[in-house]
N, C-alpha and C. Protein backbone atom coordinates (compact mmCIF):
# COMPACT_ATOMS: atom_id res chain seq x y z
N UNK A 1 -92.82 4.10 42.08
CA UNK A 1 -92.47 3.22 40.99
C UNK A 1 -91.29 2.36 41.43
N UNK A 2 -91.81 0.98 41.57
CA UNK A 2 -90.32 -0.08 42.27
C UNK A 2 -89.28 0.29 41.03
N UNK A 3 -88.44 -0.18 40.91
CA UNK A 3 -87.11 0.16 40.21
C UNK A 3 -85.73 -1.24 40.71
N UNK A 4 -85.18 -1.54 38.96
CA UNK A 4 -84.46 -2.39 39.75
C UNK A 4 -82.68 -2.38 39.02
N UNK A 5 -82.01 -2.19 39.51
CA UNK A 5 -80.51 -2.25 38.78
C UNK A 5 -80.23 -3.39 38.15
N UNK A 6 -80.58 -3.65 36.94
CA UNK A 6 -79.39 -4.56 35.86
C UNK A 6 -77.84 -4.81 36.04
N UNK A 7 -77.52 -5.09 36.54
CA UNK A 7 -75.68 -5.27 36.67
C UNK A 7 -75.61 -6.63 35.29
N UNK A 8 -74.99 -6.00 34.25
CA UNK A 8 -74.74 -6.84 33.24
C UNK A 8 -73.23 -7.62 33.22
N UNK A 9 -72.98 -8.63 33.50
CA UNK A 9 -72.04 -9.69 32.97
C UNK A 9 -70.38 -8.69 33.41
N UNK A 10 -70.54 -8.54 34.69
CA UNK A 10 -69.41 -7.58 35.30
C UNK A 10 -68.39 -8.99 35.87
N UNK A 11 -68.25 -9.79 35.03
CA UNK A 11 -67.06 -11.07 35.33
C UNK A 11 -65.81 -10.90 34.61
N UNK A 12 -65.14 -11.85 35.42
CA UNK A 12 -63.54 -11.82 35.43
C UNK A 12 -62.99 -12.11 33.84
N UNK A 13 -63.54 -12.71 32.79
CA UNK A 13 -63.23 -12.40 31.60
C UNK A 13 -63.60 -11.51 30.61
N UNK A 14 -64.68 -10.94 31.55
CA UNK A 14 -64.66 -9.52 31.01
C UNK A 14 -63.99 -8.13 31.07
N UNK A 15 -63.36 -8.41 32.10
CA UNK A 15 -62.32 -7.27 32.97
C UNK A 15 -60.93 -7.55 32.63
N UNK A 16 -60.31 -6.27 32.89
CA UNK A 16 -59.20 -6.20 32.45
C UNK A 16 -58.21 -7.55 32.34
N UNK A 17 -57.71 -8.07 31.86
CA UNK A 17 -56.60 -9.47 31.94
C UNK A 17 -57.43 -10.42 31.81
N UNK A 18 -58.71 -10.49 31.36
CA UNK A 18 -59.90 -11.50 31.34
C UNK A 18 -59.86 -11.83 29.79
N UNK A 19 -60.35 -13.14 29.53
CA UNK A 19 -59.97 -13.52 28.08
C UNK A 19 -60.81 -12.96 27.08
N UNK A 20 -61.90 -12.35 27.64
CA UNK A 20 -62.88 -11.36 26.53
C UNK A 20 -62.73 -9.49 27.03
N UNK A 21 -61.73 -9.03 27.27
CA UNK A 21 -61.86 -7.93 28.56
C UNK A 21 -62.63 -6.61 27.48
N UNK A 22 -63.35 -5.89 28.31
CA UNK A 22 -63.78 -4.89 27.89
C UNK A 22 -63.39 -3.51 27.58
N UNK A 23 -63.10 -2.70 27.33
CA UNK A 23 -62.77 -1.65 27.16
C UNK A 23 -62.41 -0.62 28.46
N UNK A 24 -61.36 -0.40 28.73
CA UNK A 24 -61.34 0.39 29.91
C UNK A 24 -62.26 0.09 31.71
N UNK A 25 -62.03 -1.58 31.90
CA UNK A 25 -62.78 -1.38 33.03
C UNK A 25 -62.66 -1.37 33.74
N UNK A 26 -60.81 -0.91 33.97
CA UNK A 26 -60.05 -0.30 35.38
C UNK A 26 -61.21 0.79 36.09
N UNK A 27 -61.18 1.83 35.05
CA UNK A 27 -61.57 2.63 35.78
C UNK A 27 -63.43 2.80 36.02
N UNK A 28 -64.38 1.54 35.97
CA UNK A 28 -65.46 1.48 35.78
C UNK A 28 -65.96 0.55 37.24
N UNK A 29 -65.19 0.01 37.81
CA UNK A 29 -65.50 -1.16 38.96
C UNK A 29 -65.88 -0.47 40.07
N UNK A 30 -65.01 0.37 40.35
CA UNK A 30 -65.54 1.47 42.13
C UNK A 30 -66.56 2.42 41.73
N UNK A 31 -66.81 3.18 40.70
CA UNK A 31 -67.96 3.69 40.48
C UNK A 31 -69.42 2.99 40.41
N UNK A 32 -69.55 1.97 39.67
CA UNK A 32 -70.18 0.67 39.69
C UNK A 32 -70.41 0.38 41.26
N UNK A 33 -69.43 -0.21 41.63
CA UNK A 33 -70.04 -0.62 43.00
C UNK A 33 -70.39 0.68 44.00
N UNK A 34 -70.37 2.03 43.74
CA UNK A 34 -70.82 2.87 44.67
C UNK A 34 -72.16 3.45 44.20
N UNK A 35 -72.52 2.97 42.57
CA UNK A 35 -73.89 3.07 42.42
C UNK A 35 -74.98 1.70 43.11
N UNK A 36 -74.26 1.01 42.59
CA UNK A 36 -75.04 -0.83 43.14
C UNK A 36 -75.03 -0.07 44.95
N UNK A 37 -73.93 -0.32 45.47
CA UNK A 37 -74.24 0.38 47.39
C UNK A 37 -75.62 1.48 47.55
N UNK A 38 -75.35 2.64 46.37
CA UNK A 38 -76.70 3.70 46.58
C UNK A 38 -78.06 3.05 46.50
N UNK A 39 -78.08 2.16 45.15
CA UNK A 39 -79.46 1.45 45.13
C UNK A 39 -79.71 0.84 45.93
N UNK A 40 -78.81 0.51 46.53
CA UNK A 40 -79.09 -0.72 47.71
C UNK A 40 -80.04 0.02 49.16
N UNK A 41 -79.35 1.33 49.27
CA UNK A 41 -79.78 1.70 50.48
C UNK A 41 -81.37 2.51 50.06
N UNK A 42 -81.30 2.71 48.61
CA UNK A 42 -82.51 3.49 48.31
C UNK A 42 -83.51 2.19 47.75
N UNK A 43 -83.11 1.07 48.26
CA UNK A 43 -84.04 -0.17 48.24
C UNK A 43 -84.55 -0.64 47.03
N UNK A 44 -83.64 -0.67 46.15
CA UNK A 44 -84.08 -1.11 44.63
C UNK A 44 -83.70 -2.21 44.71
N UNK A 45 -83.97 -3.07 43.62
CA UNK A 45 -84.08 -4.15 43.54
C UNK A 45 -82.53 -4.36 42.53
N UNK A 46 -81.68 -5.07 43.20
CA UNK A 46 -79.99 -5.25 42.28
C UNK A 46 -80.39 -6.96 42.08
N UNK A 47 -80.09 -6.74 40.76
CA UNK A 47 -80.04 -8.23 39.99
C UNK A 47 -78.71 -8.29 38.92
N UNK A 48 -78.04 -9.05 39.31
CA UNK A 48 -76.78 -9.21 38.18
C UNK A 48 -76.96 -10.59 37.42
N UNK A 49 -76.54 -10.48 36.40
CA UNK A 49 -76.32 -11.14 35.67
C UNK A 49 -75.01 -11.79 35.11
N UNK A 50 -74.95 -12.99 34.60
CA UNK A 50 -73.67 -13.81 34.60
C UNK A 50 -73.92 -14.54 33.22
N UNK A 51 -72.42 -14.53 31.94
CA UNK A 51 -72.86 -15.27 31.09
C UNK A 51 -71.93 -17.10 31.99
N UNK A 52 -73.15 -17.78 31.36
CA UNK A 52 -72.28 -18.74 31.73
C UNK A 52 -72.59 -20.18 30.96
N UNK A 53 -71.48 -20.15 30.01
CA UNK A 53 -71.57 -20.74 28.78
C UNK A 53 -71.19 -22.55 29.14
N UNK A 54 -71.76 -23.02 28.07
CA UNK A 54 -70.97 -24.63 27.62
C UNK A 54 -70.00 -24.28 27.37
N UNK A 55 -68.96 -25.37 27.33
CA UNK A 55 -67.65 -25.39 26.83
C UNK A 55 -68.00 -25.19 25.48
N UNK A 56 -69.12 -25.53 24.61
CA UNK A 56 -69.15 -25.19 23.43
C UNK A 56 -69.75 -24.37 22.75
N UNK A 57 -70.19 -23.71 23.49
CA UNK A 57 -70.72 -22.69 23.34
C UNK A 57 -70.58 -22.12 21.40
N UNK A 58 -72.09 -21.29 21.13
CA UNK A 58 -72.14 -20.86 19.68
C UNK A 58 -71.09 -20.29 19.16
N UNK A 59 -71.07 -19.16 20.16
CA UNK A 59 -70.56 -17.78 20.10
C UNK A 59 -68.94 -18.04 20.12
N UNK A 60 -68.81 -18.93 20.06
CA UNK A 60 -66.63 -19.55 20.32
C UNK A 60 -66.34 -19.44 19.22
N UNK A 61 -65.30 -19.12 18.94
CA UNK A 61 -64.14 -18.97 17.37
C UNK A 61 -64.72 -20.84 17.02
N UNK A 62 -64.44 -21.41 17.64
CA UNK A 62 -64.16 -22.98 17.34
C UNK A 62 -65.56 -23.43 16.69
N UNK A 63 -66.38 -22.44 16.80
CA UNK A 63 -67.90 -23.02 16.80
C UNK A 63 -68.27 -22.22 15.54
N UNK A 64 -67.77 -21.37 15.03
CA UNK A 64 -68.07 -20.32 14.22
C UNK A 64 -68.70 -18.89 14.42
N UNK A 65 -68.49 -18.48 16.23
CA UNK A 65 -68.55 -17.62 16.39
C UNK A 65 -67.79 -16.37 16.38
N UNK A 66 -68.01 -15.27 17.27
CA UNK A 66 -67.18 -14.37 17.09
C UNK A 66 -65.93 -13.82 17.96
N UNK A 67 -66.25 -15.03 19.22
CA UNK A 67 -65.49 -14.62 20.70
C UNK A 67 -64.50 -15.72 20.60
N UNK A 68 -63.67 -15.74 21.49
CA UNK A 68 -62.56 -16.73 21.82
C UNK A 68 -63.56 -16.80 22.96
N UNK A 69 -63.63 -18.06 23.64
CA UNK A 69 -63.62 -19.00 25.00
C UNK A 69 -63.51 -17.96 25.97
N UNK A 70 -65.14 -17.59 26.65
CA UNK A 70 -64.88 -17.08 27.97
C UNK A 70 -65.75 -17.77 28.15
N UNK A 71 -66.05 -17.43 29.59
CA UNK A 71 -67.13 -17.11 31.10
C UNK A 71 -67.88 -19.13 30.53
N UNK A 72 -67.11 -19.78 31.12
CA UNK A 72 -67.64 -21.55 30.86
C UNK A 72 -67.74 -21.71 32.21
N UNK A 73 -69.41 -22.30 31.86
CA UNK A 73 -69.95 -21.83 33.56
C UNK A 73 -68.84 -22.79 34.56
N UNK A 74 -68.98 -22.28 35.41
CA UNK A 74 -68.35 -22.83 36.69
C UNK A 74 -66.53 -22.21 36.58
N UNK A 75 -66.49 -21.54 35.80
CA UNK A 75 -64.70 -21.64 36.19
C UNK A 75 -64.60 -19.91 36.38
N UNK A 76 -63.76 -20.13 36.70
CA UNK A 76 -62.92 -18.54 37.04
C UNK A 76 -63.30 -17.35 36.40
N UNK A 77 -63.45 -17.57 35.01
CA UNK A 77 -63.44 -16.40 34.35
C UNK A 77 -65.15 -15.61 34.13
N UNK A 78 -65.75 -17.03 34.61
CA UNK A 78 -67.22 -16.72 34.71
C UNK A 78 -67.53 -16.28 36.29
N UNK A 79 -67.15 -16.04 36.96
CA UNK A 79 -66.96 -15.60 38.27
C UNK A 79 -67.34 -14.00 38.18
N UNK A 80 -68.18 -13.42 39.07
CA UNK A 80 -68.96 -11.70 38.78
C UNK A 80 -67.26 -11.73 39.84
N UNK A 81 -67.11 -10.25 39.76
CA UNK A 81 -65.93 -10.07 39.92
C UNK A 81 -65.97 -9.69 41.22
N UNK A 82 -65.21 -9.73 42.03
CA UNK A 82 -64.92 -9.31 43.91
C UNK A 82 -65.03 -8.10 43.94
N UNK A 83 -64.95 -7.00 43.28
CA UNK A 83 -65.61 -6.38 43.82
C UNK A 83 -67.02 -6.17 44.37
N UNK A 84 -67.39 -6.61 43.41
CA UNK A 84 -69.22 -6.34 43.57
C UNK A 84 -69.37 -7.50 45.00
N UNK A 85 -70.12 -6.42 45.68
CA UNK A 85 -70.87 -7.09 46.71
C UNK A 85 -72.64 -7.51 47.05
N UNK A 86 -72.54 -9.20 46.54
CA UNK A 86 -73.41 -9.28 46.17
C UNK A 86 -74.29 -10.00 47.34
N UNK A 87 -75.80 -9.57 47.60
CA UNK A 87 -76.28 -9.50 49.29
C UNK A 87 -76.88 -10.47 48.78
N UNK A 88 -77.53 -11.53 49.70
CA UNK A 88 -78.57 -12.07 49.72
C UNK A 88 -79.90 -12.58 48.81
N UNK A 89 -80.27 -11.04 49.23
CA UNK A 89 -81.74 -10.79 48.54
C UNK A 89 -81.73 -10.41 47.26
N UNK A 90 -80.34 -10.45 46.16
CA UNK A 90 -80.13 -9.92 45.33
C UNK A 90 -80.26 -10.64 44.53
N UNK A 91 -80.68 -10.65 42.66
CA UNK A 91 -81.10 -12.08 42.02
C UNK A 91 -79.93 -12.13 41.26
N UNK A 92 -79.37 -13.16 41.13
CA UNK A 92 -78.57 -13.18 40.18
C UNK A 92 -78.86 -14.81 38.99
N UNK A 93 -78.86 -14.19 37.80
CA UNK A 93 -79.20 -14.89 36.82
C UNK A 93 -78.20 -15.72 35.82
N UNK A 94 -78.21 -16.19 35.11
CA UNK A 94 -77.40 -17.24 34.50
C UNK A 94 -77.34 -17.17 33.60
N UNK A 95 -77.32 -16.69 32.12
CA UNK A 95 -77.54 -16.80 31.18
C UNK A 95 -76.99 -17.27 29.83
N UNK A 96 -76.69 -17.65 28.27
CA UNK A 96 -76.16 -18.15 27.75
C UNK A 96 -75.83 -19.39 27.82
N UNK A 97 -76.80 -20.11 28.52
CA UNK A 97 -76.37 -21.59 29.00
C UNK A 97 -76.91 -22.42 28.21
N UNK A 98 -77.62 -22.05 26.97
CA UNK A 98 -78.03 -23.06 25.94
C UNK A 98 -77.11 -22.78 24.55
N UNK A 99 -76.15 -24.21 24.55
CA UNK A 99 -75.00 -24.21 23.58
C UNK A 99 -75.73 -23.61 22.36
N UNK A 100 -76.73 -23.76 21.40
CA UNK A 100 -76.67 -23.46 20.24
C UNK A 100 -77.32 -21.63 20.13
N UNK A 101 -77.63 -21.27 21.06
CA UNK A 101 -78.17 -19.51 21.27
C UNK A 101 -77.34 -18.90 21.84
N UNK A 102 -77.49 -17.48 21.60
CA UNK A 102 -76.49 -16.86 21.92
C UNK A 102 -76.39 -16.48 23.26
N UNK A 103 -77.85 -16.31 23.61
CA UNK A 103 -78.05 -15.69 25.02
C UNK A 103 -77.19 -14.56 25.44
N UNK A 104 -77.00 -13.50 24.58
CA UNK A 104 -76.84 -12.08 25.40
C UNK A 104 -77.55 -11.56 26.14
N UNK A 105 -78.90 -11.47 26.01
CA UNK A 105 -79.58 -11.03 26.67
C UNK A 105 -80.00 -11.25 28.07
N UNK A 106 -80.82 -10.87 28.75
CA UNK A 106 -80.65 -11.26 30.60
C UNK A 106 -82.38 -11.51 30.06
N UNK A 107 -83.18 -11.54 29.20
CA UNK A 107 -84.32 -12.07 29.48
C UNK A 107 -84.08 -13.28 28.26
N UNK A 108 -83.34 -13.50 27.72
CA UNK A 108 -83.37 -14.47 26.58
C UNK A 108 -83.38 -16.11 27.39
N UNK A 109 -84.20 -16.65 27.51
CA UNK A 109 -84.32 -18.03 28.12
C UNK A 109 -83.91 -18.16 29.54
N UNK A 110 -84.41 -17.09 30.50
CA UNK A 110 -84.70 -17.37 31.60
C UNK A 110 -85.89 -16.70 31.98
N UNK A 111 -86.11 -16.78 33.10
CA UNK A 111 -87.48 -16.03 33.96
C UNK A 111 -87.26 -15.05 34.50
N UNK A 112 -86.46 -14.01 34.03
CA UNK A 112 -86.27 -12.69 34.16
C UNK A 112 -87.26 -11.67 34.58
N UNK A 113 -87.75 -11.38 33.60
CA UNK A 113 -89.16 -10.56 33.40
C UNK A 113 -90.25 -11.56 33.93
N UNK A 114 -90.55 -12.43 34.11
CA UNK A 114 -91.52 -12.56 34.82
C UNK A 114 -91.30 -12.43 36.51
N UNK A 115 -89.84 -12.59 37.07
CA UNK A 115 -88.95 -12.67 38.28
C UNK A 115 -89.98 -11.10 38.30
N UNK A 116 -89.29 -9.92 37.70
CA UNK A 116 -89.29 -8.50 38.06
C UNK A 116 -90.90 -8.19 38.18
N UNK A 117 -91.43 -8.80 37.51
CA UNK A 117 -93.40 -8.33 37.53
C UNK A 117 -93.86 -9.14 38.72
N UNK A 118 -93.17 -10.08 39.09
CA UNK A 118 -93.55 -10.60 40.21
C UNK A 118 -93.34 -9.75 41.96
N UNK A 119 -92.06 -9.03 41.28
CA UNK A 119 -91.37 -8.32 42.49
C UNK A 119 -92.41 -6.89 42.45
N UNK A 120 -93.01 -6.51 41.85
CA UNK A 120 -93.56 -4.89 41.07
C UNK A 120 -92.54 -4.30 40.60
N UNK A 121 -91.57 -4.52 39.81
CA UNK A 121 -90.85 -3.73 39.16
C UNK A 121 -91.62 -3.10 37.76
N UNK A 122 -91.17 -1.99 37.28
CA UNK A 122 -91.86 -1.30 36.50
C UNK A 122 -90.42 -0.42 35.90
N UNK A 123 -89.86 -0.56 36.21
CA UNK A 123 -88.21 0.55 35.58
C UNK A 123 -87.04 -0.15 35.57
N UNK A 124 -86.44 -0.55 34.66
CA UNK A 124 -85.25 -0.99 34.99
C UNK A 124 -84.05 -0.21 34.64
N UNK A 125 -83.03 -0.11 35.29
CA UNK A 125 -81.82 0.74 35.08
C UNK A 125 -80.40 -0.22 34.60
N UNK A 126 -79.87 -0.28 33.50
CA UNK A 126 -79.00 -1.21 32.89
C UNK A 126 -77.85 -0.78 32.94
N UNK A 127 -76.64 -1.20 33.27
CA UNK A 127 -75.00 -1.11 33.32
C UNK A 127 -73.87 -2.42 33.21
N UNK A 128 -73.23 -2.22 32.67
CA UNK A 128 -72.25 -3.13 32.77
C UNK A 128 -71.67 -3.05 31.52
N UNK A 129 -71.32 -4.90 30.58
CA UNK A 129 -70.51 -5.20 29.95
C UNK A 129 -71.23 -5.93 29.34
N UNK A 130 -71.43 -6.35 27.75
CA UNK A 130 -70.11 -5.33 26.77
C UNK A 130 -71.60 -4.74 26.18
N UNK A 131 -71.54 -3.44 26.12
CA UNK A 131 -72.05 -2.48 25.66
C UNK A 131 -72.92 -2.51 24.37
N UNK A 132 -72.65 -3.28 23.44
CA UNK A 132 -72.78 -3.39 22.15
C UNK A 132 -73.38 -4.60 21.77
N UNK A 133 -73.34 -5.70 22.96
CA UNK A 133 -73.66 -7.23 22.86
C UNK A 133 -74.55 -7.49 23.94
N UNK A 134 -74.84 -7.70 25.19
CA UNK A 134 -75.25 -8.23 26.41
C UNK A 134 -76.05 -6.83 26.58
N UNK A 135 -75.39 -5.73 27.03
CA UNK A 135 -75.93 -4.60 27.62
C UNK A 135 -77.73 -3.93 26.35
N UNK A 136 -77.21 -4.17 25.06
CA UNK A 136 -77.83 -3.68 24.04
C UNK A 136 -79.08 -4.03 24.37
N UNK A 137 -78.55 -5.62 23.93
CA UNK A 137 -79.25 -6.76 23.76
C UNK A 137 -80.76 -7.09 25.30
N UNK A 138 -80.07 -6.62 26.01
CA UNK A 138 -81.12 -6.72 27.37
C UNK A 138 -81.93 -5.66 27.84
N UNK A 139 -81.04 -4.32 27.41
CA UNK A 139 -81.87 -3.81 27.17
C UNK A 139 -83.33 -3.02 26.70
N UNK A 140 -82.99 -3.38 24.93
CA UNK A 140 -84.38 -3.65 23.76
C UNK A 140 -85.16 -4.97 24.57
N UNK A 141 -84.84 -6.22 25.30
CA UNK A 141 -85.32 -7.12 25.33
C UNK A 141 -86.67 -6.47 26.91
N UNK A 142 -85.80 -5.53 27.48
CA UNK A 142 -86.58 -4.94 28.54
C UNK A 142 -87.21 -4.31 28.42
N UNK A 143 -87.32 -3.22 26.67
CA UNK A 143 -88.26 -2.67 26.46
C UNK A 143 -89.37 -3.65 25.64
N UNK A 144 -88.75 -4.45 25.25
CA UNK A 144 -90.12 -5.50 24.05
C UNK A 144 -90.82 -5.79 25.10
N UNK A 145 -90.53 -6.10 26.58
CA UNK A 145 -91.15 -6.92 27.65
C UNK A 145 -92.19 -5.73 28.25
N UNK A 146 -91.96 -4.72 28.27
CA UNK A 146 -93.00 -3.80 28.65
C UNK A 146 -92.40 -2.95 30.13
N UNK A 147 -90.96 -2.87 30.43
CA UNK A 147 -90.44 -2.12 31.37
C UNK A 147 -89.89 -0.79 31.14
N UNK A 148 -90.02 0.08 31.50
CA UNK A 148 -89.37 1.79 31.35
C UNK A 148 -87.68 1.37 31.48
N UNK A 149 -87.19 1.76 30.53
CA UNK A 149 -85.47 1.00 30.46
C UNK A 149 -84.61 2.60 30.61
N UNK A 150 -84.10 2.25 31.41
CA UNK A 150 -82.17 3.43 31.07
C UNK A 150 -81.26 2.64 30.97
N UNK A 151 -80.27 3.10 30.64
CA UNK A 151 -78.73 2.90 30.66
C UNK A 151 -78.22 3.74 31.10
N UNK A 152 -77.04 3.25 31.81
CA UNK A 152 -76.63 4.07 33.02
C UNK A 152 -75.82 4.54 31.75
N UNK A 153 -75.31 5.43 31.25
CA UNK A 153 -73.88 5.38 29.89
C UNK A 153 -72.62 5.71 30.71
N UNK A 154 -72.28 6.60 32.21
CA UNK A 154 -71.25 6.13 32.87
C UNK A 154 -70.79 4.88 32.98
N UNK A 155 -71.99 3.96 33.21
CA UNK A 155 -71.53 2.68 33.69
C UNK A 155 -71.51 1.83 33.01
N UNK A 156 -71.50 1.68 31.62
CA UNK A 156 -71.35 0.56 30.80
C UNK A 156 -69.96 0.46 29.96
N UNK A 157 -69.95 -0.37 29.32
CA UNK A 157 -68.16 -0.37 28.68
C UNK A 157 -68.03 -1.79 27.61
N UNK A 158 -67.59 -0.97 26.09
CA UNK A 158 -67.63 -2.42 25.37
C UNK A 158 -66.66 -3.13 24.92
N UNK A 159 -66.67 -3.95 24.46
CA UNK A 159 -65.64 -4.50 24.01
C UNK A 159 -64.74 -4.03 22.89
N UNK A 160 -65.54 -3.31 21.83
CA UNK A 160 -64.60 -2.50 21.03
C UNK A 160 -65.48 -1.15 21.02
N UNK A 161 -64.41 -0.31 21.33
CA UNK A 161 -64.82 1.25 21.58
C UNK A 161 -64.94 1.81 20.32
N UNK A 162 -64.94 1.52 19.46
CA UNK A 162 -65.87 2.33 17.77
C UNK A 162 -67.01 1.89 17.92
N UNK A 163 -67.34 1.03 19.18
CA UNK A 163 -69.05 0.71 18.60
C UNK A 163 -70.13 1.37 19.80
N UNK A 164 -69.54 2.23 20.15
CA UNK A 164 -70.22 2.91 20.99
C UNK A 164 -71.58 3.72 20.66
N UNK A 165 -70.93 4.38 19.21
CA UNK A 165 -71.88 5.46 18.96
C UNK A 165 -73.09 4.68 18.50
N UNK A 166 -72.88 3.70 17.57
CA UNK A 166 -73.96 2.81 16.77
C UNK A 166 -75.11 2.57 17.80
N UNK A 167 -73.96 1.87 19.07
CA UNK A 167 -75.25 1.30 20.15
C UNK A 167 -75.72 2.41 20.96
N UNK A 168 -75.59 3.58 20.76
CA UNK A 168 -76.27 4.27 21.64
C UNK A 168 -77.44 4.48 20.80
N UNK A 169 -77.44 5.01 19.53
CA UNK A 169 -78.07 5.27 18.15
C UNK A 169 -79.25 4.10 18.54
N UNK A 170 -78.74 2.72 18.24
CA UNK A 170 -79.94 1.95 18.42
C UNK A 170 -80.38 2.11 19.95
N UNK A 171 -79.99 2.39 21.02
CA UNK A 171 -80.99 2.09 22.39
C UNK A 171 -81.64 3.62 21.82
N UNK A 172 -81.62 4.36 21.67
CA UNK A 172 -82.20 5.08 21.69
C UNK A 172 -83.50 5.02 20.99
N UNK A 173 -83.10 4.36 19.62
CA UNK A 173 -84.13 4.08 18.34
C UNK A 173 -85.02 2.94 19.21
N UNK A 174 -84.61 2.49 20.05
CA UNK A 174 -85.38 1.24 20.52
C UNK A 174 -86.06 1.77 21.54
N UNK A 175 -86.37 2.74 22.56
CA UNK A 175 -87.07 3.63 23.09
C UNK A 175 -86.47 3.43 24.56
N UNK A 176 -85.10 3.15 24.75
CA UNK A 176 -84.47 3.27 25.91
C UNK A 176 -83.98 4.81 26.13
N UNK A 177 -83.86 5.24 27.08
CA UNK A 177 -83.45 6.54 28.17
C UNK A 177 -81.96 6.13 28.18
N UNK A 178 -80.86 7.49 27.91
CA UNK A 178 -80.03 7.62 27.95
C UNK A 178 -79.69 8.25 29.28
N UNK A 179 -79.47 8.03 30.05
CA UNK A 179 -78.48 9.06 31.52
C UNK A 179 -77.13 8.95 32.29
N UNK A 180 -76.76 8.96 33.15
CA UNK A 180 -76.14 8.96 33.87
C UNK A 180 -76.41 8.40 35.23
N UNK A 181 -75.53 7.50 35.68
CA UNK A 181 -75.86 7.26 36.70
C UNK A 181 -76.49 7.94 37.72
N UNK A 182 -75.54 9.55 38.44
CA UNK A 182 -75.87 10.08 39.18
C UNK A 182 -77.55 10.75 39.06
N UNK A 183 -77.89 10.81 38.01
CA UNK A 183 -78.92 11.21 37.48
C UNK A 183 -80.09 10.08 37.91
N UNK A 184 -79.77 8.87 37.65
CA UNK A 184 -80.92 7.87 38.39
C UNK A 184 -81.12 7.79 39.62
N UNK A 185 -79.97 7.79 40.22
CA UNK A 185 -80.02 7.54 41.58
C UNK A 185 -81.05 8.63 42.30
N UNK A 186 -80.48 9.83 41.81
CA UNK A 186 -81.62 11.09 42.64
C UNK A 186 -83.06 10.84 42.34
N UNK A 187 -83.35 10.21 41.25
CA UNK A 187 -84.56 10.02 41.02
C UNK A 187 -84.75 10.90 40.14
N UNK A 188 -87.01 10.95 39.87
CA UNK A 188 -87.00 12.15 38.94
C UNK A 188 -87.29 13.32 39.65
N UNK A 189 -87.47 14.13 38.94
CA UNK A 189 -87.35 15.89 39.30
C UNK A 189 -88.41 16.06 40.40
């Protein structure tokens, strides 16, 4: 069964000192990148994802959304962060780039899911940022699409930590797999 790592919206305004930062993601970046390295060598398919907004984006306080001004494509804060080492052959996607949608999601108005059926993917494994918005959101969108979904729950992290329990509640209700990283990586039993 091909298999492919989700790396969700792991950029510089999402991280610590970043103008949207997430919840604790000091300690989430070297674990992260030593799962992304394992998949790599166990030949999965790593695709990250990037929001990367209009300046005017919906989702802005100014616009009547709910965020202050991050990740405006091309600048700094929309930048996937140095740690992650990102190869070649790896896809990385764009998303939120139509001002009036929200585009959390990593299949919401791009060629995502058709990218992964093209590759034989059949499983996808989801991590990153923010937990409750992007991560949720791409997830259910990976199960409506017809892929076997996890969440890594080591590896994700949201923006406000009371909303943890809710979104686990819904991936679950939505027929996503709860695990652990170390737990994917070995595979199944």
């Amino acid at each position: 069964m091909k298999e492919a790592l989700l790396v969700v919206d792991v950029q510089r305004d999402f991280c610590e000192g970043g103008a949207l930062a997430a919840f604790d993601t000091s300690s989430f970046l070297k674990p992260l990148q030593v799962c992304i390295d394992a998949a790599r060598r166990a030949r999965r398919t790593i695709v990250f994802t990037q929001d990367w907004h209009p300046s005017n984006h919906i989702s802005f306080r100014a616009r009547g959304g709910s965020w202050p001004v991050h990740c405006v494509a091309g600048t700094t804060g929309a930048e996937l962060m140095p740690l992650l080492s990102v190869q070649l052959e790896d896809i990385v996607v764009q998303k939120g780039t139509e001002r009036n949608l929200p585009g959390y999601s990593a299949f919401e108005c791009t060629d995502l899911a058709n990218t992964l059926r093209r590759t034989g993917i059949v499983s996808v494994a989801i991590c990153g940022i923010a937990a409750e918005c992007c991560v949720l959101a791409s997830a259910l969108d990976a199960v409506a699409a017809g892929f076997r979904v996890v969440v890594l729950l080591n590896l994700i992290r949201p923006i406000r930590p009371f909303a943890a329990g809710p979104v686990l509640r819904e991936l679950r209700h939505g027929g996503v797999e709860l695990i652990h990283a170390d737990s994917w990586l070995r595979g199944p039993p």
